[in-house]
Protein backbone atom coordinates (compact mmCIF):
# COMPACT_ATOMS: atom_id res chain seq x y z
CA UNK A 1 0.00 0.00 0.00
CA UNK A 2 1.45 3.39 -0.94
CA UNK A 3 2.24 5.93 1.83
CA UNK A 4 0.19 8.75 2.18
CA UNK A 5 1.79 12.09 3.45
CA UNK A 6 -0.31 15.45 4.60
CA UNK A 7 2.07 16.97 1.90
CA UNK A 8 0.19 14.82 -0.82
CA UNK A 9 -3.15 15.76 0.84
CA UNK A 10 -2.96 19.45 1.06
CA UNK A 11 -3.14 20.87 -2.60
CA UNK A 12 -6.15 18.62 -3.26
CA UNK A 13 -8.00 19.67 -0.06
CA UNK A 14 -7.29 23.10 -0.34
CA UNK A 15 -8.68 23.04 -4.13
CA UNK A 16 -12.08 22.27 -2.45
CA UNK A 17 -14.61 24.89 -3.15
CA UNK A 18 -16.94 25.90 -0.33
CA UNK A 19 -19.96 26.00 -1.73
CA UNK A 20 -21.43 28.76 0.64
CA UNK A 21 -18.59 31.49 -0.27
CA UNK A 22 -17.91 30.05 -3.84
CA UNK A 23 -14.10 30.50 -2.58
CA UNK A 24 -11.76 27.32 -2.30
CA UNK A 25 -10.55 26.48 0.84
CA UNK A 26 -7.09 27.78 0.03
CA UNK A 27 -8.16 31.29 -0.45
CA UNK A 28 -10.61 31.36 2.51
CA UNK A 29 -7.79 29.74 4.38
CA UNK A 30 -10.35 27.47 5.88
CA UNK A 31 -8.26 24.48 6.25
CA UNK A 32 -6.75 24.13 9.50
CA UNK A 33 -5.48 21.05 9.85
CA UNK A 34 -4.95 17.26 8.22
CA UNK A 35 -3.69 14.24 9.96
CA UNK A 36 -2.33 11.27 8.81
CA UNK A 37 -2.46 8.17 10.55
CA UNK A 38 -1.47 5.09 8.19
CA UNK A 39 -4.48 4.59 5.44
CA UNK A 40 -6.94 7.06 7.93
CA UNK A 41 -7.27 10.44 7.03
CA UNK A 42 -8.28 13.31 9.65
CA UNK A 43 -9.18 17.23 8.17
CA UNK A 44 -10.33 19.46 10.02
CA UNK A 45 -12.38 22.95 8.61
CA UNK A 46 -13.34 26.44 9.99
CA UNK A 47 -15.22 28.16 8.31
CA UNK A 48 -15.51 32.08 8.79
CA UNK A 49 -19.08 31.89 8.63
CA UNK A 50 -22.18 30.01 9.98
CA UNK A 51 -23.67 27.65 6.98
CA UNK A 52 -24.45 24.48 8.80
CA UNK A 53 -27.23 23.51 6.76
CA UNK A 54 -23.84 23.26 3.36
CA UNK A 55 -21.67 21.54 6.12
CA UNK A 56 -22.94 17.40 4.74
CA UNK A 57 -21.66 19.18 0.86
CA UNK A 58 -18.31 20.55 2.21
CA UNK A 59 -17.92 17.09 4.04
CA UNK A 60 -18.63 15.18 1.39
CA UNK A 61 -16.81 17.26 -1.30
CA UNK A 62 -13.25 16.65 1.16
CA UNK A 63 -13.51 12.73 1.16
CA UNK A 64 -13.95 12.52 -2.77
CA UNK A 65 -10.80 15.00 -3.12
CA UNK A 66 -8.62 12.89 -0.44
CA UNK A 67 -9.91 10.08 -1.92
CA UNK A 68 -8.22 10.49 -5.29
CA UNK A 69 -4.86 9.95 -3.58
CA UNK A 70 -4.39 6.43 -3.80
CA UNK A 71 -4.06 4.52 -0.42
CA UNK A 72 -6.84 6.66 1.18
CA UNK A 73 -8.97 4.51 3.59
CA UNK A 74 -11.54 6.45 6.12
CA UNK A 75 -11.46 9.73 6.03
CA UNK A 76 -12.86 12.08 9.05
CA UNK A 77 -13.87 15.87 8.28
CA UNK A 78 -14.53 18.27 11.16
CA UNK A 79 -16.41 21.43 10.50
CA UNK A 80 -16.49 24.10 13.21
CA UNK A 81 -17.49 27.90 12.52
CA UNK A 82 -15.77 30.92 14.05
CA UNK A 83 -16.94 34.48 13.44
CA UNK A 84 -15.13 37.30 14.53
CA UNK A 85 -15.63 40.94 14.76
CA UNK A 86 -15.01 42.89 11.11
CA UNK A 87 -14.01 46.57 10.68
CA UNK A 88 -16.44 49.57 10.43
CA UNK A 89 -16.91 53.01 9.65
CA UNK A 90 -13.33 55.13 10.98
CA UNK A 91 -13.54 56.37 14.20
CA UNK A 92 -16.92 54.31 15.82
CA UNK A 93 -16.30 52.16 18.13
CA UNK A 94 -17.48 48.52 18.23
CA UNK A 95 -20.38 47.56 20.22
CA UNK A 96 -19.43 45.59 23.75
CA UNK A 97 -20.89 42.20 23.24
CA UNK A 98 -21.79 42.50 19.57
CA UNK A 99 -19.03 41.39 16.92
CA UNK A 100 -21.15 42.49 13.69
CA UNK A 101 -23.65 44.92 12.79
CA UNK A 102 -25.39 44.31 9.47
CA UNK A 103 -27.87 47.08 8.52
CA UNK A 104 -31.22 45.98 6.67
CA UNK A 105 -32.77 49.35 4.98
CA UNK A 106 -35.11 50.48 2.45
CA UNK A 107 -35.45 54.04 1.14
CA UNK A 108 -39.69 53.86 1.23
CA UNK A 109 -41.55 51.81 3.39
CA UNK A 110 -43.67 48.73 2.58
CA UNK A 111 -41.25 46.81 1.09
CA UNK A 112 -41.04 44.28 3.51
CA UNK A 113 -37.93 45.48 4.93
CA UNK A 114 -38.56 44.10 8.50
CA UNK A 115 -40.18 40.80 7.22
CA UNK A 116 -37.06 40.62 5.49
CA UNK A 117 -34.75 41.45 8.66
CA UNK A 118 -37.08 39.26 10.99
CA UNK A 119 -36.52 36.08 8.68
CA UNK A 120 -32.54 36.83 7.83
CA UNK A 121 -32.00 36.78 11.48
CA UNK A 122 -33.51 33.65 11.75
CA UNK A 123 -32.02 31.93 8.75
CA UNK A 124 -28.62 33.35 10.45
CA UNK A 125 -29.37 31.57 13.51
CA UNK A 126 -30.31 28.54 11.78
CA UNK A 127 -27.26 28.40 9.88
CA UNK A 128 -25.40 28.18 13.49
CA UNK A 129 -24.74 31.55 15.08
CA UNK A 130 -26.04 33.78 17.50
CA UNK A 131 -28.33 36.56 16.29
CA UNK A 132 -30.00 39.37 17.73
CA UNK A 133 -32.41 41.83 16.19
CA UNK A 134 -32.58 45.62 17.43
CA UNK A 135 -35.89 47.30 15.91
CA UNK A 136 -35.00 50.73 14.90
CA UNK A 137 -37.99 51.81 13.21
CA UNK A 138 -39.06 54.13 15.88
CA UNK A 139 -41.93 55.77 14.16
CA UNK A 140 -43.57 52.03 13.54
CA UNK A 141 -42.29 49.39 15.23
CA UNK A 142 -42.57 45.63 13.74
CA UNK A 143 -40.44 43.49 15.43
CA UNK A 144 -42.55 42.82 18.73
CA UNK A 145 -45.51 41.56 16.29
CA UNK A 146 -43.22 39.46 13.63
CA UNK A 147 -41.15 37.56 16.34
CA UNK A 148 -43.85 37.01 18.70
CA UNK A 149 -42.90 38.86 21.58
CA UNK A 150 -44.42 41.53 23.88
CA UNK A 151 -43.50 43.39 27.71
CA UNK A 152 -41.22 45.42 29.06
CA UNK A 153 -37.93 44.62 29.10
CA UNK A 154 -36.36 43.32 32.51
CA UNK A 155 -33.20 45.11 34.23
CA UNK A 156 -30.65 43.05 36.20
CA UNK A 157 -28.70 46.35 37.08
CA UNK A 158 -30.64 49.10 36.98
CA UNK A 159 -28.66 50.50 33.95
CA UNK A 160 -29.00 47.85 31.35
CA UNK A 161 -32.11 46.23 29.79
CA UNK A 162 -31.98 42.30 28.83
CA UNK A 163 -33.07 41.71 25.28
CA UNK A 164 -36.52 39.72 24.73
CA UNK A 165 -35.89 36.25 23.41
CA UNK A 166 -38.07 35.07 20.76
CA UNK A 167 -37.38 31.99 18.62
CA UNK A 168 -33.46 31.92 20.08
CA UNK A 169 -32.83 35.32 18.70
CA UNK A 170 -32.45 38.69 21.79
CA UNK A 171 -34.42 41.25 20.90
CA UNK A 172 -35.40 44.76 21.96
CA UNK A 173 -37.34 47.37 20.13
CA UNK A 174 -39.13 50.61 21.44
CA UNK A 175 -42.29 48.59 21.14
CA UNK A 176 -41.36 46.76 24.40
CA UNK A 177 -41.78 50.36 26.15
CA UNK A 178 -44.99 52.13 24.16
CA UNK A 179 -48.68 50.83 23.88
CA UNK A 180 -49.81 49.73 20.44
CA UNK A 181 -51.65 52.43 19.95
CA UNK A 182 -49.43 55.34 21.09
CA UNK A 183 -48.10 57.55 18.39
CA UNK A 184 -44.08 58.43 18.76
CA UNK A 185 -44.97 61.89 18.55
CA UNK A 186 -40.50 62.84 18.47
CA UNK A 187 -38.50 64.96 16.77
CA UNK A 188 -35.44 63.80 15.09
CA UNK A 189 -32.88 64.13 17.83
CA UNK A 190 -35.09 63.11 20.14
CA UNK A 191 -35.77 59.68 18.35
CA UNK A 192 -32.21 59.28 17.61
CA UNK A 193 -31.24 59.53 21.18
CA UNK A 194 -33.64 57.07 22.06
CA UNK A 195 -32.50 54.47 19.30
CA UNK A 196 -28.95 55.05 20.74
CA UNK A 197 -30.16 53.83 24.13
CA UNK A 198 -32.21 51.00 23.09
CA UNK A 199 -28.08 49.74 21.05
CA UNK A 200 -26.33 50.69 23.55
CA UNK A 201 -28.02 50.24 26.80
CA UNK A 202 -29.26 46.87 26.12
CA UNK A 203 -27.21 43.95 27.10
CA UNK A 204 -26.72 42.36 23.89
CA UNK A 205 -24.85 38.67 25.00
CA UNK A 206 -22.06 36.92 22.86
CA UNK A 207 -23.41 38.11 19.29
CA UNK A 208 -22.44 37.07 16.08
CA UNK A 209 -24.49 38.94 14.09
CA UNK A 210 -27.01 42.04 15.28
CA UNK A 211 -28.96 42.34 12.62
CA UNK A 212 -30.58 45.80 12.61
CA UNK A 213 -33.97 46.42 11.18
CA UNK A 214 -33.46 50.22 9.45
CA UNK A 215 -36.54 52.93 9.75
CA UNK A 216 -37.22 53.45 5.66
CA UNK A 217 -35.47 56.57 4.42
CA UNK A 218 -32.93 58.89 4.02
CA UNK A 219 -33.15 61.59 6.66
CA UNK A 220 -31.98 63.24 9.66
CA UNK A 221 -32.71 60.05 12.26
CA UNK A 222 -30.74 57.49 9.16
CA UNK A 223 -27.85 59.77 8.58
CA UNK A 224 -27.19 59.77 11.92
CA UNK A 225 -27.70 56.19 12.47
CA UNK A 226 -25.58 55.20 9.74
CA UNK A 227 -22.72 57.49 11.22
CA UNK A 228 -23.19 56.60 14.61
CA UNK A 229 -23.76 52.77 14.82
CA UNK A 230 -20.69 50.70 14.01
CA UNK A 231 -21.94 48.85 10.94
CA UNK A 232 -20.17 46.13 9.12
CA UNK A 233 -22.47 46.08 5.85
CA UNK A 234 -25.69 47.28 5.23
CA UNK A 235 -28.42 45.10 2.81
CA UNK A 236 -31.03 47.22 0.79
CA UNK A 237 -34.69 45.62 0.10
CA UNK A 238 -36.69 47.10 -2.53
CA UNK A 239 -38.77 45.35 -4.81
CA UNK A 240 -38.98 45.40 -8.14
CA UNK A 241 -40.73 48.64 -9.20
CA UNK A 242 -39.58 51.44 -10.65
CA UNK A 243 -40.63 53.65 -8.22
CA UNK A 244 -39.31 51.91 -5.12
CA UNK A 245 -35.85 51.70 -6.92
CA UNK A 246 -35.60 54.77 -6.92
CA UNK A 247 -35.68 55.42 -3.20
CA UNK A 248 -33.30 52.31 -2.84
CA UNK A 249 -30.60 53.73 -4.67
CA UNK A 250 -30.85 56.66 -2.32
CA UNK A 251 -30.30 54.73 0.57
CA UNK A 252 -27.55 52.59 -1.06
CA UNK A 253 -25.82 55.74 -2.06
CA UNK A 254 -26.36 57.31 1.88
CA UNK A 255 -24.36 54.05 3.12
CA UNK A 256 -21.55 54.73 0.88
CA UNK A 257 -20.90 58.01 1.78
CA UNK A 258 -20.45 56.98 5.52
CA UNK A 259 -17.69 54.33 4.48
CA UNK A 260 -20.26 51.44 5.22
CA UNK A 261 -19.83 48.55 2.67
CA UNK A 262 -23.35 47.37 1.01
CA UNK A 263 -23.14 43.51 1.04
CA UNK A 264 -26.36 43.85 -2.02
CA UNK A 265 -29.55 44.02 -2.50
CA UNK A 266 -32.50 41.96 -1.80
CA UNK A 267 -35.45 41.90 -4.05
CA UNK A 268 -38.49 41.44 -2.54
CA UNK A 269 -42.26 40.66 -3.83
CA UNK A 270 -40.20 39.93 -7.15
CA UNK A 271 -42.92 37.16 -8.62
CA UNK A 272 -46.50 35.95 -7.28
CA UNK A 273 -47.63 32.71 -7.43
CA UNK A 274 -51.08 32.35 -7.46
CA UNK A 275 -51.94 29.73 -4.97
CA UNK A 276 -55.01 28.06 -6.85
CA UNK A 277 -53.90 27.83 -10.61
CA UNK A 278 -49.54 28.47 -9.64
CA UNK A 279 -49.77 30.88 -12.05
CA UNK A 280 -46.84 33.17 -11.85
CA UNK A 281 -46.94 36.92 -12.38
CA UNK A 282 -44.34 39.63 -12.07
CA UNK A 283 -46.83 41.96 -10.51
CA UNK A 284 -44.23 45.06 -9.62
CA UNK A 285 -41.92 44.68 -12.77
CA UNK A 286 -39.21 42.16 -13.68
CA UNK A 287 -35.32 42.37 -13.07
CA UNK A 288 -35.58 45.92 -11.42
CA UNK A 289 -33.31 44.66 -8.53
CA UNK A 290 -30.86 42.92 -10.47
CA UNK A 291 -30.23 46.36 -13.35
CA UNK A 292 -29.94 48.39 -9.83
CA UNK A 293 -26.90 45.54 -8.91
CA UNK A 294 -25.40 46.25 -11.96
CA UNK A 295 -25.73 49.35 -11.86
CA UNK A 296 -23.86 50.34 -8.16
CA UNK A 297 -21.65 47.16 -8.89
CA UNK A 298 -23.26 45.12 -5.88
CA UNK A 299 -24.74 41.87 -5.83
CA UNK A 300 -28.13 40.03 -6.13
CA UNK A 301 -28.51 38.49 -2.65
CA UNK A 302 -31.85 37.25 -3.25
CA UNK A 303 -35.49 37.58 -5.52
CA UNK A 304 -38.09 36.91 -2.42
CA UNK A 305 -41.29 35.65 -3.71
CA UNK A 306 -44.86 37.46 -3.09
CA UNK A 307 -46.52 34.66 -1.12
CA UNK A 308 -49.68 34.73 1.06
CA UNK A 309 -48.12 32.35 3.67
CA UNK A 310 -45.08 34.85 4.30
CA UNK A 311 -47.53 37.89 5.49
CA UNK A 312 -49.62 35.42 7.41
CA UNK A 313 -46.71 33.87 9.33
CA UNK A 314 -44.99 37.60 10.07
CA UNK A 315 -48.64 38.82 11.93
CA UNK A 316 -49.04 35.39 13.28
CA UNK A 317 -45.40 35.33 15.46
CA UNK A 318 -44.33 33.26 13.38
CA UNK A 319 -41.50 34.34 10.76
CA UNK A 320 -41.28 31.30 7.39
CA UNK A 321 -37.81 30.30 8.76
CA UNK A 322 -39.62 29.66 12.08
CA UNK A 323 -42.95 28.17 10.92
CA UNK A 324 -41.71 26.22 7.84
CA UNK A 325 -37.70 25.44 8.29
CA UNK A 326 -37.70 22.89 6.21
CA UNK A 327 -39.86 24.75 3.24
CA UNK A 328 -39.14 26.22 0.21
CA UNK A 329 -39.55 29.88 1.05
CA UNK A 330 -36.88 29.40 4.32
CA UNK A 331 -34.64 27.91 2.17
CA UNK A 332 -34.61 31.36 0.08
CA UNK A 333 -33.71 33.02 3.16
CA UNK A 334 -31.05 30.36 4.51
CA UNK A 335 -29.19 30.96 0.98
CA UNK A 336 -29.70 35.14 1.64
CA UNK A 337 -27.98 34.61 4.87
CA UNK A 338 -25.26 32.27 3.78
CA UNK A 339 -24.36 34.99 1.44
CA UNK A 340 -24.42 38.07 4.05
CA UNK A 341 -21.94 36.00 6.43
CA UNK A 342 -19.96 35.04 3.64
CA UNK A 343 -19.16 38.61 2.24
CA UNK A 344 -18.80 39.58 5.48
CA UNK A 345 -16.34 36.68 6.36
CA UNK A 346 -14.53 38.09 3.42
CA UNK A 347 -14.02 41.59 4.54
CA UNK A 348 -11.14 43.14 6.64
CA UNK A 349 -11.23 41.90 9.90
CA UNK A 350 -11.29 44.82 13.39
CA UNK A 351 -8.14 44.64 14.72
CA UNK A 352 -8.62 47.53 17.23
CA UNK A 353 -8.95 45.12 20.44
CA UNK A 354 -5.39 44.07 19.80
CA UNK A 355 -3.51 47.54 19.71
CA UNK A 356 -3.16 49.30 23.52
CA UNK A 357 -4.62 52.34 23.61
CA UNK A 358 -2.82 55.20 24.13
CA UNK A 359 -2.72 57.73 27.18
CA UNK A 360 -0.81 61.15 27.10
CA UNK A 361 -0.49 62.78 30.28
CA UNK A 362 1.78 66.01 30.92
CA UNK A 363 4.64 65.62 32.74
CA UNK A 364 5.69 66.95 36.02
């Protein structure tokens, strides 16, 4: 039997491709480690990124490659997922307990921005990591209804609030502290303020991913947002029509000129499928999102379908990736935020936690 050697085994490992970041494993620099142990074959993977649900492909996809080397017996593949914190705007600081903010915005409302955010957080958790949601749609608040949670928060120091948990994500949102029915009668400052408390004063635990559900627009209370929160990349929704493009490129173009990086855009209510006959329709326009990709040199995260059961589920409590995991729809918004994590993965890491800071104090 020939003798196998790790040397032998590396180039055709790290030619793997994963098939979440559509990078091979040499460029990600994914592969940690391979053992050799007569005939037996041990690799072992980390991935930048959670993508549990690709983990049985990326498996599989190993053994065939060490398995060309003749004198391969078993071969054991480990997969274990490791995000860490990436950079953000210059000069704002990173958020204690929070290692990525990803920004979901619209320019116009009623394009299902939050039923979008809702059901990427959950696809992110479901993928493996640990997610959080902070509503910051002050003026209308969606969150409480979509994820199925209501009350005040609870305080364990006087100072902090603990985040709702609903469906394993932590949650807050103003919602928690207003009635239903009680218009947020604020000025600008005054609402921005308050969104700054409800980031920064709530104890956000061990997160991945905070995935923060934008109010649609362009003004005063976004500007400042985008300046002041420490975003790693932001993800526009629009759908297809012309006229909701238009207020999406807006809001793209507002992220760029804070130094955030747009991870793409996410068309939403792209086709209906008429439930009796399937029938399928393009009922605001065809393509609009992807021209608009092209156009700002982004990407095409996702086309969303217009489907009666994803309204339902969103007023019900019940987000798709929570009521139907396994369906058809969820799997739309697994493969949205597979992509997110990966071009995030891919982006310069924040290296400010390992540099001392720096004190200057006069002499005597």
């Amino acid at each position: 039997m020939p003798q196998i050697s790790e040397a032998q085994l590396q180039p055709l490992l790290q030619a793997v491709t994963d098939p979440g970041s559509g990078r091979t494993l040499g460029e990600s620099k994914a592969l940690k480690n391979v053992r050799v142990d007569g005939a037996d074959v041990t690799i072992e993977v980390e991935l930048g990124y959670p993508a549990a649900s690709l983990h049985p492909a990326l498996r599989s996809a190993l053994v065939a490659a060490a398995k060309t080397l003749a004198g391969v017996g078993n071969v054991s593949v480990g997969i274990t997922t490791r995000v860490v914190a990436h950079a953000v705007q210059r000069g704002v600081q990173l958020l204690p307990g929070v290692k990525n903010i990803i920004a979901v915005a619209s320019g116009k409302g009623g394009v299902g921005k939050s039923t979008t955010a809702a059901n990427l957080a959950l696809a992110l958790a479901a993928e493996g990591a640990r997610v959080g949601v902070l509503d910051a749609d002050i003026y209308g608040p969606s969150q409480p209804l979509m994820l199925g949670t209501s009350g005040r928060p609870e305080t364990l120091d006087g100072q902090t609030m603990e985040p709702h948990v609903a469906h394993g994500l932590q949650v807050n949102s103003i919602g928690f502290l207003v009635d239903d029915d009680q218009a947020m009668i604020w000025r600008g400052p005054m609402a921005t303020q308050a969104l700054e408390q409800l980031l920064r004063q709530t104890r956000w635990q061990e997160l991945d991913y905070l995935v923060v559900d934008m109010p649609p627009g362009t003004g005063d209370i976004q500007l400042t947002l985008s300046q002041r929160v420490p975003v790693t990349g932001a993800v526009i929704v629009t759908t297809p029509q012309d006229i909701a493009l238009i207020d999406a490129k807006k809001g793209l173009k507002m992220f760029e000129k804070v130094g955030v990086p747009i991870l793409g855009i996410v068309e939403n209510m792209a086709v209906h499928i008429c439930s009796n006959c399937g029938h399928a329709e393009h009922v605001f326009g065809a393509e609009g999102g992807q021209k608009m990709a092209a156009q700002y040199g982004t990407e095409l995260l996702a086309s969303l379908p217009l489907a009666l059961s994803i309204r339902a589920q969103a007023d019900a409590g019940q987000p798709t990736v929570a009521a139907e995991p396994d369906g058809e729809v969820a799997g739309l918004y697994k493969a949205l935020a597979r992509k997110v994590a990966a071009k995030i993965a891919a982006q310069s890491k924040d290296y400010s936690a390992k540099f001392p800071s720096i004190s200057i104090s006069k002499s005597t």
